[in-house]
Protein backbone atom coordinates (compact mmCIF):
# COMPACT_ATOMS: atom_id res chain seq x y z
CA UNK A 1 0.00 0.00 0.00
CA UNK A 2 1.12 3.72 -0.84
CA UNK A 3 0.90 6.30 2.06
CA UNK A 4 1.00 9.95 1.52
CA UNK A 5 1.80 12.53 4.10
CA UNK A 6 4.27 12.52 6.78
CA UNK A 7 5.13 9.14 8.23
CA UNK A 8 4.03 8.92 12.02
CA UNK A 9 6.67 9.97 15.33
CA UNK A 10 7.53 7.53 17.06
CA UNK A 11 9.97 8.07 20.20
CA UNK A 12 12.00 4.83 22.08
CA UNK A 13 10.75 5.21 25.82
CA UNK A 14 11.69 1.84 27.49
CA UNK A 15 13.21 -1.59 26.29
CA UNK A 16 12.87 -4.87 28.48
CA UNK A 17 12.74 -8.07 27.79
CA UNK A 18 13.13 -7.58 24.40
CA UNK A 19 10.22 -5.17 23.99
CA UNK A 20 10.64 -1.90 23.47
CA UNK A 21 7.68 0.76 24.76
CA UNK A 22 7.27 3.45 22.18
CA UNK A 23 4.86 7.36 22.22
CA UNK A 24 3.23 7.90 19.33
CA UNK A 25 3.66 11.74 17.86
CA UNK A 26 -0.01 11.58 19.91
CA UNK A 27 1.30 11.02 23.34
CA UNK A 28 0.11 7.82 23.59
CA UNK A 29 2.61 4.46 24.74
CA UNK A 30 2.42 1.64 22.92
CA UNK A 31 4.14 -1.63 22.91
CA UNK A 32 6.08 -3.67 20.19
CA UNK A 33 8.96 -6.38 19.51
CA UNK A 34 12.54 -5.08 18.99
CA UNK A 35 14.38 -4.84 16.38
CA UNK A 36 15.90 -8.33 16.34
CA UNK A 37 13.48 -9.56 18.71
CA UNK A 38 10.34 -11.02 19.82
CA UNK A 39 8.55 -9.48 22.97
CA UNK A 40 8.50 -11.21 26.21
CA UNK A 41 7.24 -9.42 29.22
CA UNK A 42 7.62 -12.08 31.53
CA UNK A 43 11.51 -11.78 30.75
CA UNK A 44 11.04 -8.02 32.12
CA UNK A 45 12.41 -7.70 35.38
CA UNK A 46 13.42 -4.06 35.31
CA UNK A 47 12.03 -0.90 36.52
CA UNK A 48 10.27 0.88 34.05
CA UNK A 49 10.76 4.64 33.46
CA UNK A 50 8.14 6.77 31.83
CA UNK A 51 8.25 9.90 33.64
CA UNK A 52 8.17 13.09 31.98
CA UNK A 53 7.74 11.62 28.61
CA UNK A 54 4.05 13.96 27.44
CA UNK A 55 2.29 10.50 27.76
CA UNK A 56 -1.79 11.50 27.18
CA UNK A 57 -3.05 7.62 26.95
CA UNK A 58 -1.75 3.82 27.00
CA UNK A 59 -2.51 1.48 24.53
CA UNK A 60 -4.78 -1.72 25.39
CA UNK A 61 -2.61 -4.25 26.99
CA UNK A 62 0.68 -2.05 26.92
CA UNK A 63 1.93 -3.68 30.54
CA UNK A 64 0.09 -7.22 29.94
CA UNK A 65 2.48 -9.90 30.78
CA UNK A 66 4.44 -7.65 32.85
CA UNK A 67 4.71 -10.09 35.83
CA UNK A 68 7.98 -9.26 36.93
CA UNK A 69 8.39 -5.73 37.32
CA UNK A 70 8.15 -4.20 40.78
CA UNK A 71 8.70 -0.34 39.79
CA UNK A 72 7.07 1.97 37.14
CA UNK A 73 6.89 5.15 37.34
CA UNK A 74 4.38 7.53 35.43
CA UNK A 75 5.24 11.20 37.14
CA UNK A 76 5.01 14.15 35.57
CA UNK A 77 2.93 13.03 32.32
CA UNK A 78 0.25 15.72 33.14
CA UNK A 79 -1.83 15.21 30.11
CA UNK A 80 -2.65 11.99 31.54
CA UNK A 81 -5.90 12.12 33.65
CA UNK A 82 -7.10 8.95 33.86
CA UNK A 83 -5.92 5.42 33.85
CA UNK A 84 -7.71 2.86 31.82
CA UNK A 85 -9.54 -0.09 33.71
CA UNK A 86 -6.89 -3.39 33.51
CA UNK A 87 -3.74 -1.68 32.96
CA UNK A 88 -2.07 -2.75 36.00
CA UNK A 89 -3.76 -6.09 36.35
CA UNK A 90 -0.89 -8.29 35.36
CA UNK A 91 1.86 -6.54 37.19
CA UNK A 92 1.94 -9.04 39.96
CA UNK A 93 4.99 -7.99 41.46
CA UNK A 94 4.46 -4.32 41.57
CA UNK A 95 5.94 -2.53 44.43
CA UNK A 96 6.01 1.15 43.80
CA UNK A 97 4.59 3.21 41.52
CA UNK A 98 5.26 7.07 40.65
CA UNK A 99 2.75 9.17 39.61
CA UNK A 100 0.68 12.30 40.66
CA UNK A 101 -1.14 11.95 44.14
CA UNK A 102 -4.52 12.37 42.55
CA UNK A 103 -4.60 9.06 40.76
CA UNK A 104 -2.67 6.92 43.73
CA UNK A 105 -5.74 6.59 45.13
CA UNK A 106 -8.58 5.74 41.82
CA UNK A 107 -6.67 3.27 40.32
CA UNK A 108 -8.82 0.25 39.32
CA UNK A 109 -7.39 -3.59 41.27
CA UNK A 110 -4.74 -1.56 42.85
CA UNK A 111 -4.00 -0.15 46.27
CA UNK A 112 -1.35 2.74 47.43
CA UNK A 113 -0.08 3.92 50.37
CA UNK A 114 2.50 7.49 50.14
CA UNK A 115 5.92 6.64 51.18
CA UNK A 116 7.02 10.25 49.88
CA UNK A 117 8.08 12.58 47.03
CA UNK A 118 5.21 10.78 44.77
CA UNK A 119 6.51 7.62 45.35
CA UNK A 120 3.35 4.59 46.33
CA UNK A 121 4.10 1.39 47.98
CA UNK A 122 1.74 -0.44 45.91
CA UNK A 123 -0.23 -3.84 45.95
CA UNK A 124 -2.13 -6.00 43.17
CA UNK A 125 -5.41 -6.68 44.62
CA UNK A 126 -6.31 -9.19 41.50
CA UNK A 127 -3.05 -11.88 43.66
């Protein structure tokens, strides 16, 4: 197929477990294999980094399969206001999350407690 216009932005955000987390020139974080590579997110054990990144949304499913990780942080993405329903269900070993106050304490299966500086010692309520 022929496309006309400018070809989407895309900027590199996170890569673990041979996934790497993309924003689209729309603000929104997606998900996709590596170059080279074929997604695993169980193999992704790291913390995951997406402050100050101009994030507005999340793709469906963008942390599915995420078991491992035990930090993410989402601070300082003001455009975000909202956190879709299911997006942390799979992150069975989350520990701490970062993000502003106001959403610590709506998120859907999940509950926070401030330890400080926008940092929430977090459980998975779905264990």
């Amino acid at each position: 197929a022929l496309f006309s216009g400018t070809a989407a932005q895309t900027t590199l955000v996170e890569n673990c477990g041979g996934c790497e987390f993309l924003k689209s020139d729309a603000g929104e974080l997606y998900r996709q294999d590596a170059a080279g590579s074929t997604c695993v997110p169980g193999d992704c054990n790291e913390n995951l980094v997406f402050s100050n990144q101009g994030l507005t949304s999340f793709s469906a499913g963008v942390f599915d399969g995420l078991t491992l990780v035990r930090y993410i942080s989402l601070y300082n993405n003001t455009a975000v206001t909202s956190y879709p329903d299911g997006l942390f269900d799979s992150l069975r070993s989350l520990q701490f999350l970062r993000l502003e106050e106001e959403h610590a304490y709506t998120l859907p299966n999940v509950s926070c407690q401030d330890v400080g500086k926008t940092i929430f010692r977090c459980k998975n309520l779905l264990e």
